[in-house]
Protein backbone atom coordinates (compact mmCIF):
# COMPACT_ATOMS: atom_id res chain seq x y z
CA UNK A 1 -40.87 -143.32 30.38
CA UNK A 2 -42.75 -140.61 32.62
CA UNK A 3 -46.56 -139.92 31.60
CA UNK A 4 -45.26 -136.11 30.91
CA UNK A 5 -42.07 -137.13 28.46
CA UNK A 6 -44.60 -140.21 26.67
CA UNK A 7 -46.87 -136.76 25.95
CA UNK A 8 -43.98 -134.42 24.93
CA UNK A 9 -42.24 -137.09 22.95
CA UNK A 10 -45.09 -137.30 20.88
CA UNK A 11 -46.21 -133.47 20.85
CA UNK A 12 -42.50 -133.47 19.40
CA UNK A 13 -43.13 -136.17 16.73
CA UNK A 14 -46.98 -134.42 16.19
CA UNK A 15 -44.90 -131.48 14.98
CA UNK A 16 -42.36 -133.44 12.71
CA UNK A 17 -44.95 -134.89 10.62
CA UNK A 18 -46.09 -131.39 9.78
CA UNK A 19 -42.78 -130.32 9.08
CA UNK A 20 -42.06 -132.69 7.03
CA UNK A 21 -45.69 -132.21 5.17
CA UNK A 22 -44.78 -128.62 5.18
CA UNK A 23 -41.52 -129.31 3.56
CA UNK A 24 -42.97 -131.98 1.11
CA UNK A 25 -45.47 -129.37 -0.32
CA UNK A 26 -42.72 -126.38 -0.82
CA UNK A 27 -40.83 -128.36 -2.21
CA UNK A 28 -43.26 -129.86 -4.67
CA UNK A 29 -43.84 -125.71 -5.65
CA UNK A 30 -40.25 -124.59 -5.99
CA UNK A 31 -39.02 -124.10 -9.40
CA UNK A 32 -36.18 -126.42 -9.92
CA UNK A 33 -32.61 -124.84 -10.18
CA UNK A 34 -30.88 -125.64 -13.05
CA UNK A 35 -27.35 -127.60 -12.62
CA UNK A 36 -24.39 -125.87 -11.74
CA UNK A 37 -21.15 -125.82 -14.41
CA UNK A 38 -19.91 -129.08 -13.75
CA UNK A 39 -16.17 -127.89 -14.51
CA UNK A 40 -16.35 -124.57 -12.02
CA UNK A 41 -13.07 -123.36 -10.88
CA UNK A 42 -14.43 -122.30 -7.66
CA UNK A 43 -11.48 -122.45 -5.09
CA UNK A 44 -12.56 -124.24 -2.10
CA UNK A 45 -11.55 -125.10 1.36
CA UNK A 46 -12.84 -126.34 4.95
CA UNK A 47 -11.49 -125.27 7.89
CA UNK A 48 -11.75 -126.20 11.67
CA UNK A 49 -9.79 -125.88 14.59
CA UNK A 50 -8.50 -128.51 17.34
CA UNK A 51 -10.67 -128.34 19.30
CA UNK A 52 -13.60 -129.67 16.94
CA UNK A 53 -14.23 -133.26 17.02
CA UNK A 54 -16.52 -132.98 14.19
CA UNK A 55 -15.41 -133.56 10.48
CA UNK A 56 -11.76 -134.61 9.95
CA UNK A 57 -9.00 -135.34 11.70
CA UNK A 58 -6.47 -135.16 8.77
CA UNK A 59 -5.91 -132.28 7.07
CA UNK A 60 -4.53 -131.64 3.49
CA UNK A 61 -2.64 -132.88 0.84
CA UNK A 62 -3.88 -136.32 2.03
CA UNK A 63 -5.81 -139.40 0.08
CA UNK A 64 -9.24 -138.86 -0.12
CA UNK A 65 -10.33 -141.81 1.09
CA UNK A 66 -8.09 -141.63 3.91
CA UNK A 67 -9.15 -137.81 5.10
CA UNK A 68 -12.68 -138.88 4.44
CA UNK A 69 -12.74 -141.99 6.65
CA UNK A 70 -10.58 -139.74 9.34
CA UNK A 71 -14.29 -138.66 10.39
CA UNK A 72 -15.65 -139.30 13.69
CA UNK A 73 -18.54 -141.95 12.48
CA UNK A 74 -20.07 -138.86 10.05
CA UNK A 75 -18.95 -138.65 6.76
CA UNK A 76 -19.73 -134.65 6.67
CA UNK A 77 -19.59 -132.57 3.28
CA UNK A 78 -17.31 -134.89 1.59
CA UNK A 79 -18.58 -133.17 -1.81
CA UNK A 80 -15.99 -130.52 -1.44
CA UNK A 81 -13.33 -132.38 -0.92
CA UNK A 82 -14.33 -135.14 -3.58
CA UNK A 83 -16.37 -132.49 -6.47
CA UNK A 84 -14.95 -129.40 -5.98
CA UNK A 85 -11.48 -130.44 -4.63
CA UNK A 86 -11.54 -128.43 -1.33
CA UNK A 87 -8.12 -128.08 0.63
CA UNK A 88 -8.77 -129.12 4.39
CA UNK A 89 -7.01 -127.20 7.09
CA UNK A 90 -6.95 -127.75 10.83
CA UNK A 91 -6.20 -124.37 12.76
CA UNK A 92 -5.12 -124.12 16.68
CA UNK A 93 -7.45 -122.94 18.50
CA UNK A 94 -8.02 -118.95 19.32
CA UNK A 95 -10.00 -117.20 21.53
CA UNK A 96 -11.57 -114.52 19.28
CA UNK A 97 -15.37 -115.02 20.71
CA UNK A 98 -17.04 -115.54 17.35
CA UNK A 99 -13.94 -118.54 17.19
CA UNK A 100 -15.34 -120.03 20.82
CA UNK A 101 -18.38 -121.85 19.63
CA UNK A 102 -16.56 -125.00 21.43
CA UNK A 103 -16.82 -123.02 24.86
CA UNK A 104 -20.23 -122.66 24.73
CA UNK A 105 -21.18 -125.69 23.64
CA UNK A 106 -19.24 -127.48 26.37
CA UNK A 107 -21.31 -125.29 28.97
CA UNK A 108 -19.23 -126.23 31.76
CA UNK A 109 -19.69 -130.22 30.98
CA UNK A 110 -16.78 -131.85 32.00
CA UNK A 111 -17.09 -134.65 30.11
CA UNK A 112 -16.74 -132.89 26.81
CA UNK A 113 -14.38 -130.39 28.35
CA UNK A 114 -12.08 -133.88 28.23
CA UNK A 115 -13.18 -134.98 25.15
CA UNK A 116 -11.78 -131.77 23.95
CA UNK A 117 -8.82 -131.74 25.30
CA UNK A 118 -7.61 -135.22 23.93
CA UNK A 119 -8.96 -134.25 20.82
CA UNK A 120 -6.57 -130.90 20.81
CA UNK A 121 -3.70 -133.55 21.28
CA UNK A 122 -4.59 -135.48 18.89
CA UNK A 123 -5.09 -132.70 16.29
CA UNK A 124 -2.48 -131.19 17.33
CA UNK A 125 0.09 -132.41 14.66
CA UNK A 126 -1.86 -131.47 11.55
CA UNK A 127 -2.76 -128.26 13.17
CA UNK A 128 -1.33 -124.82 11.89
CA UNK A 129 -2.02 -121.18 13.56
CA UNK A 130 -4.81 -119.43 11.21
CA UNK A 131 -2.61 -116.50 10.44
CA UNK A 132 -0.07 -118.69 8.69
CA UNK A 133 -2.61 -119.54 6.17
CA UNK A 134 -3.41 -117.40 2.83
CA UNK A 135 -6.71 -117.35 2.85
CA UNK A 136 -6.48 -114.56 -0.40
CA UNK A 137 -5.82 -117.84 -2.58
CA UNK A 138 -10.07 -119.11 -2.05
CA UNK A 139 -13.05 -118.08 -3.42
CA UNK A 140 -15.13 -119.73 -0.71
CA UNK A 141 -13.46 -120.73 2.67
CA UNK A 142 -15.77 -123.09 4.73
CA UNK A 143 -15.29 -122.22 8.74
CA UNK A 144 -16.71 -125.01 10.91
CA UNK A 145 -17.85 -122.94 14.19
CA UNK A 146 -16.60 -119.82 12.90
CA UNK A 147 -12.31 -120.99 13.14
CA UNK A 148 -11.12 -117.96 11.22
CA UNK A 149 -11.81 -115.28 13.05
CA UNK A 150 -13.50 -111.94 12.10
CA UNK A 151 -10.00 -109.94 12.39
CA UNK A 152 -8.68 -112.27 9.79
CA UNK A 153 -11.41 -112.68 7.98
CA UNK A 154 -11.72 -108.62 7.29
CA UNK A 155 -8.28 -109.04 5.63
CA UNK A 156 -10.11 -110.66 3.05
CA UNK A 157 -12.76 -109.00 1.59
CA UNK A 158 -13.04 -110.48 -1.83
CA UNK A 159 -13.23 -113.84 -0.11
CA UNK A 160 -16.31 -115.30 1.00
CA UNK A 161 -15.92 -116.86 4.41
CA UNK A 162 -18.31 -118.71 6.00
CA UNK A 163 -20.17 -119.35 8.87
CA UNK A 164 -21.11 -123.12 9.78
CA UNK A 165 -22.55 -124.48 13.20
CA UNK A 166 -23.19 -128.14 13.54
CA UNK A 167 -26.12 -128.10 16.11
CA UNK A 168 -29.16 -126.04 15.44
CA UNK A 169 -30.16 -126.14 19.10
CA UNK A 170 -26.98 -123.99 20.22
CA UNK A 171 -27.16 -120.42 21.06
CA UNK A 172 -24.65 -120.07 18.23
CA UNK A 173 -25.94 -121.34 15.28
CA UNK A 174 -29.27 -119.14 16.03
CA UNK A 175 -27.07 -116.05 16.45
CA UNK A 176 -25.01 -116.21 13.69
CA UNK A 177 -27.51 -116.76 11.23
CA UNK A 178 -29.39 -113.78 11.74
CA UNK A 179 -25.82 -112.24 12.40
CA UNK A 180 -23.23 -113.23 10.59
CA UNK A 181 -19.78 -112.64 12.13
CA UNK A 182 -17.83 -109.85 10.75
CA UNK A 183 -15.72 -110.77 7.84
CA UNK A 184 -18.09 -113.45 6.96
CA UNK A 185 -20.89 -113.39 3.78
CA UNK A 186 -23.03 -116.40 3.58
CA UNK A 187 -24.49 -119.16 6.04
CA UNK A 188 -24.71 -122.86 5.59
CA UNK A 189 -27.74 -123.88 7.25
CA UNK A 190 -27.34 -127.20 7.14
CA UNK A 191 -30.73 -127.56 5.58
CA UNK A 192 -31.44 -130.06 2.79
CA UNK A 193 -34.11 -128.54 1.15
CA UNK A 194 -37.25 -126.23 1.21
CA UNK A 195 -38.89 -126.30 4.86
CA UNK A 196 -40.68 -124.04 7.52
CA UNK A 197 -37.41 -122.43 7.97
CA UNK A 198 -37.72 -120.76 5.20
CA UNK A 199 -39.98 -118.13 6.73
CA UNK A 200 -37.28 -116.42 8.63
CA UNK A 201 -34.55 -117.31 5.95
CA UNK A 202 -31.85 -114.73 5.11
CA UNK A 203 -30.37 -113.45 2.46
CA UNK A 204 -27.00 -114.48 3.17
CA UNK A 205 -28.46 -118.25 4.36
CA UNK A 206 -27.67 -121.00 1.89
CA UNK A 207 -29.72 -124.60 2.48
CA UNK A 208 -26.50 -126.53 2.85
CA UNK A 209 -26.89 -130.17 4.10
CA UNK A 210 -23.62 -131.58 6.35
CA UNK A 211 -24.17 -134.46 4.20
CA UNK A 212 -23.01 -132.28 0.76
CA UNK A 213 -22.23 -134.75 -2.01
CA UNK A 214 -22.78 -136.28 -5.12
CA UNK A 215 -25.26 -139.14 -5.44
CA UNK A 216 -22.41 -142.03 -5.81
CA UNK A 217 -20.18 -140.31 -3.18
CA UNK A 218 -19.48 -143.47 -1.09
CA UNK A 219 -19.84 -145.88 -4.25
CA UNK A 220 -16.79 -143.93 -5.55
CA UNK A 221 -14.59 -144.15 -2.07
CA UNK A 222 -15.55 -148.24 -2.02
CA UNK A 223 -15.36 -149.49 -5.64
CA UNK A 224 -14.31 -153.06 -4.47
CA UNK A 225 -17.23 -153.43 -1.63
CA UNK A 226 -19.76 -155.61 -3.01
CA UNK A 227 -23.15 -156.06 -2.01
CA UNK A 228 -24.85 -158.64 -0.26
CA UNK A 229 -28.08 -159.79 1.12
CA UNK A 230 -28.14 -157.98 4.15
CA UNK A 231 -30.97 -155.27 6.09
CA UNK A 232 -28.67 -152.84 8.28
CA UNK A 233 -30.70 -151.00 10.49
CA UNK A 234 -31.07 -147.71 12.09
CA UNK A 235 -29.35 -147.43 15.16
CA UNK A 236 -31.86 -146.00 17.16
CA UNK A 237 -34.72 -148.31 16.05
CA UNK A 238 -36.01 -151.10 18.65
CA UNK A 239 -33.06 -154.27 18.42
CA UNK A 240 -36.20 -156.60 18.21
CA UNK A 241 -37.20 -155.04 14.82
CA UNK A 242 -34.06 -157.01 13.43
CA UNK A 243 -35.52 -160.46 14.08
CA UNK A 244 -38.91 -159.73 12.79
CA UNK A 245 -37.55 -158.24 9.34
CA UNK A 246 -35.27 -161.81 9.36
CA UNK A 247 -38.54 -163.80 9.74
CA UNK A 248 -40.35 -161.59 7.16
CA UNK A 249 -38.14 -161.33 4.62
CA UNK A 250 -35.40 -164.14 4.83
CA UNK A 251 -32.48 -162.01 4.62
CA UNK A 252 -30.23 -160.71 7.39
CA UNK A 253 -31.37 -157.81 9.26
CA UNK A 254 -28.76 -156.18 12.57
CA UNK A 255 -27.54 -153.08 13.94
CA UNK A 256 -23.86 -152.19 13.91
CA UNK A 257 -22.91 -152.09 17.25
CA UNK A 258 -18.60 -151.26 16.54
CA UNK A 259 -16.83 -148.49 16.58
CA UNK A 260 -14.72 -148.29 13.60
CA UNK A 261 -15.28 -145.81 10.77
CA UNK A 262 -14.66 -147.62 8.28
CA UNK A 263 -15.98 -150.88 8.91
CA UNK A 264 -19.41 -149.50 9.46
CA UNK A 265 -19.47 -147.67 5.77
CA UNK A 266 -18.28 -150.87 4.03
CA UNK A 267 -21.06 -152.95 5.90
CA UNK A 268 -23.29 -149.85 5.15
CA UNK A 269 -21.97 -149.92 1.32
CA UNK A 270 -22.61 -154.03 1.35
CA UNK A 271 -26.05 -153.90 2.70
CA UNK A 272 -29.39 -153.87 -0.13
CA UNK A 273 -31.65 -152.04 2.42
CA UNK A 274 -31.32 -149.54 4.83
CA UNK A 275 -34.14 -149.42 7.47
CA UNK A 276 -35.12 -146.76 9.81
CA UNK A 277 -39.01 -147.10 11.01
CA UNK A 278 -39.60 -145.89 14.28
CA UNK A 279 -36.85 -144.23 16.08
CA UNK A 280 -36.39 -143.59 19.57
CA UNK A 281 -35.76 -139.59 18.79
CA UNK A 282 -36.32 -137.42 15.71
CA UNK A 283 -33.40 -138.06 13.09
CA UNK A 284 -31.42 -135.32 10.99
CA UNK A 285 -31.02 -138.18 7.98
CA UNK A 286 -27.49 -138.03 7.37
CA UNK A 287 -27.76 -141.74 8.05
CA UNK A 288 -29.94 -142.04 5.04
CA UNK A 289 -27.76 -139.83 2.88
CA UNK A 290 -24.86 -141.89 3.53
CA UNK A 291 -26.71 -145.29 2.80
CA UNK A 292 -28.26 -143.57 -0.69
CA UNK A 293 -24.74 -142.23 -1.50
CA UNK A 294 -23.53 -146.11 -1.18
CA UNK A 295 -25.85 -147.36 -3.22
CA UNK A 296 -28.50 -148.81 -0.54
CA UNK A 297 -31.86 -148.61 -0.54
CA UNK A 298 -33.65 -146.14 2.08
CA UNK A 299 -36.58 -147.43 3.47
CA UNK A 300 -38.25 -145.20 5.95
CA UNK A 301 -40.55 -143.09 7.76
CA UNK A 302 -39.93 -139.74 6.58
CA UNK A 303 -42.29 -138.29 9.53
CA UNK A 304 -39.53 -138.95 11.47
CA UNK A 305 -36.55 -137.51 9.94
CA UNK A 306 -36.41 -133.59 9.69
CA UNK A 307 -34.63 -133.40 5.98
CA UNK A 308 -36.59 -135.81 4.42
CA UNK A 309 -35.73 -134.56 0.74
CA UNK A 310 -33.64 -137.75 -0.42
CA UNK A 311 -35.72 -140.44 1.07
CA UNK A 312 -38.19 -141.58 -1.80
CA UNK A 313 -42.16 -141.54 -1.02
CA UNK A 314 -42.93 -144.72 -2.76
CA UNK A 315 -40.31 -146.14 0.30
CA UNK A 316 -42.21 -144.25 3.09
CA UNK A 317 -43.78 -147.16 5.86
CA UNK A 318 -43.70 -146.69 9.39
CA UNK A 319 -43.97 -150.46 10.63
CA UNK A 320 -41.92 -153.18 9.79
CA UNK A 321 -44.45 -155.21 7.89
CA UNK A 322 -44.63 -152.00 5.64
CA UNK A 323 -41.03 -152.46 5.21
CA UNK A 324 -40.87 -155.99 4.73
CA UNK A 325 -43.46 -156.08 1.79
CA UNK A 326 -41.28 -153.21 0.04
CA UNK A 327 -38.03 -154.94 0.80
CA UNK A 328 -39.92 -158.22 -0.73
CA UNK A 329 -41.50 -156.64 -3.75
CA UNK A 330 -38.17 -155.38 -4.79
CA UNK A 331 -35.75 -158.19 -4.47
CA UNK A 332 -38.59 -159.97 -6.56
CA UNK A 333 -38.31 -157.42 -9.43
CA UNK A 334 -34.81 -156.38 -10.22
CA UNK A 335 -36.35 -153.95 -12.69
CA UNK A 336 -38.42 -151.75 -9.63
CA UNK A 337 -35.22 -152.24 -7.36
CA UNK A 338 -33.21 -150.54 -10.07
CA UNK A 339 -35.43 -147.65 -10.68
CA UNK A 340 -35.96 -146.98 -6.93
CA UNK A 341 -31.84 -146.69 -6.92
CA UNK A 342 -32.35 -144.59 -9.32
CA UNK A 343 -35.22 -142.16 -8.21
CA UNK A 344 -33.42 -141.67 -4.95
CA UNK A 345 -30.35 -140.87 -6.33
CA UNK A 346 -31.69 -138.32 -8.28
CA UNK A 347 -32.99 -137.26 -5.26
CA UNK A 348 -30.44 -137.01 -3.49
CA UNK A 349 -27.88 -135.53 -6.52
CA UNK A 350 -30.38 -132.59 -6.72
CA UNK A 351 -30.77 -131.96 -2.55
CA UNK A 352 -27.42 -132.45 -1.60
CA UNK A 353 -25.09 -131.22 -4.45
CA UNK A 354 -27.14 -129.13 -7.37
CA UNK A 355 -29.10 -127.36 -5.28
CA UNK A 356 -26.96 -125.65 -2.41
CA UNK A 357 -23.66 -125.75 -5.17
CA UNK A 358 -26.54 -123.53 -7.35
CA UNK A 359 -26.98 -121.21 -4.62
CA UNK A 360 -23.54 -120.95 -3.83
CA UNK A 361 -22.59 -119.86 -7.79
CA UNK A 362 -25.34 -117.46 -7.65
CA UNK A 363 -24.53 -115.69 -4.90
CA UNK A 364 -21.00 -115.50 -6.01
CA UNK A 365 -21.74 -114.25 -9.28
């Protein structure tokens, strides 16, 4: 690495930490929502087109499990489908230009210019056109990259549509949420809790993580996984950090290094510990929210993850002799390891399902 990216790299992790600082104290000073109607009849669904290789590639009536584990390697908002029993369409693709996130995005890369392609085959027989649809019959209709169009969506004015865009560095997702497309009424940020973007939030901007679930989300979806004595670590952590958590701690510590989607969530379900220390970039933590949501313990440095919400304090260590002693402390006291499963599922029940589903309701009301 170049002098000038060793400096920017850590300018850019400088600026994390107070982030997540920043975060840490609003959050500490919000007033806690109260939960949301467990039985709400809100009428739900999530909607994408072909030529997204995000989310899922089956659409509904399907098995949960199965449409779930259809995901490419990300698990996504699998509360709606699994709490609030959203439908999941797949539209063809149209060239409305609120509808052409994917254009942009691909920015004449040819690479992903293939990539979508064989993903609009592949799609292509779940895939209906998004006039065919009555969109009349939902409260709340959840368009990844914008896939119903404004013309359609206008048809609809007592539904709310709305606007969702995967990667807050694009063009898009900056327009859109200080312009919403017409047709649409809210914004999912993709924001797990309070944070210096709240200083330009709007009004129509709900904190929405990608990871949207309830706090045994994956436990559910793999009732017969069991768990074992195993450390699965972060992908982008050092390899070498494996061996010295082995000698430290006596239990098995890797990386997953296969492709398959489901295979990697049962192994992630299995594990005791989740590790991520000191990663080679700045993480979102959906990682995190998937291992919580199975049931595994998060250990990690939240000044390097930039929705730290879910991840418990107590767990925070940036070096793995940090981690080892928690990871030792706990397997010694079945009593601590229980209540730290505990804490951050509380956590992560309130961040990723009470919270945004409270802002939903009262925006709806």
């Amino acid at each position: 690495m170049s002098p000038l990216s060793l400096i920017l790299k850590k300018l850019k992790f400088g600026a994390l930490s107070y982030w997540v600082q920043t975060s840490d104290f609003l959050s500490e000073h919000e007033r806690k929502v109260d939960l949301p109607d467990k039985n709400t009849s809100l009428k739900v669904c999530l909607v994408k087109t072909t030529a997204c290789r995000e989310l899922y590639n089956l659409s509904s009536p399907c098995p949960i499990d199965q449409l779930v584990f259809s995901c490419g390697m990300r698990t996504g908002p699998i509360g709606l489908i699994q709490s609030l029993n959203a439908d999941v369409h797949i539209v063809n693709t149209v060239l409305d230009y609120e509808s052409q996130v994917f254009l942009r995005r691909e920015n004449n890369n040819p690479i992903s210019y293939k990539f979508r392609l064989e993903n609009q085959a592949i799609l292509a027989p779940f895939a209906v056109d998004v006039e065919s649809i009555d969109w009349g019959k939902y409260d709340l209709v959840v368009a990844f990259e914008n896939s119903v169009p404004s013309r359609i969506a206008k048809e609809y004015p007592d539904v709310t549509f709305v606007s969702m865009i995967e990667d807050h560095r694009a063009f898009d997702y900056h327009k859109y949420r200080y312009n919403l497309p017409e047709g649409y009424k809210l914004f999912f940020n993709l924001r797990t809790g309070p944070s210096p973007h709240e200083l330009f939030k709007k009004t129509w901007e709900i904190d929405f993580t990608y990871g949207f679930r309830e706090a045994n989300a994956l436990i559910k979806l793999l009732p017969q996984v069991q768990k074992n004595d195993t450390i699965l670590v972060e992908n982008h952590e050092n390899p070498e950090i494996c061996a010295a958590l082995e000698k430290l701690t006596g239990m098995r510590a890797f990386q997953y290094s296969g492709n398959s989607v489901i295979e990697f969530y049962k192994i992630l379900r299995s594990a005791r510990f989740f590790v991520s220390l000191q990663p080679s970039r700045p993480l979102g933590g959906l990682a995190a929210i998937d291992a919580i949501s199975a049931g595994t313990i998060v250990i990690a440095n939240r000044y390097r993850v930039w929705n730290p919400h879910p991840i418990c304090k107590e767990l925070h260590v940036n070096d793995v002799y940090g981690a080892a002693k928690i990871i030792n402390q706990l397997n010694s006291n079945s009593e601590s390891y229980d209540d730290m499963l505990s804490k951050q599922s509380r956590l992560l029940q309130y961040y990723c399902y009470n919270r945004p589903l409270s802002q939903i309701l009262n925006f709806l009301k």
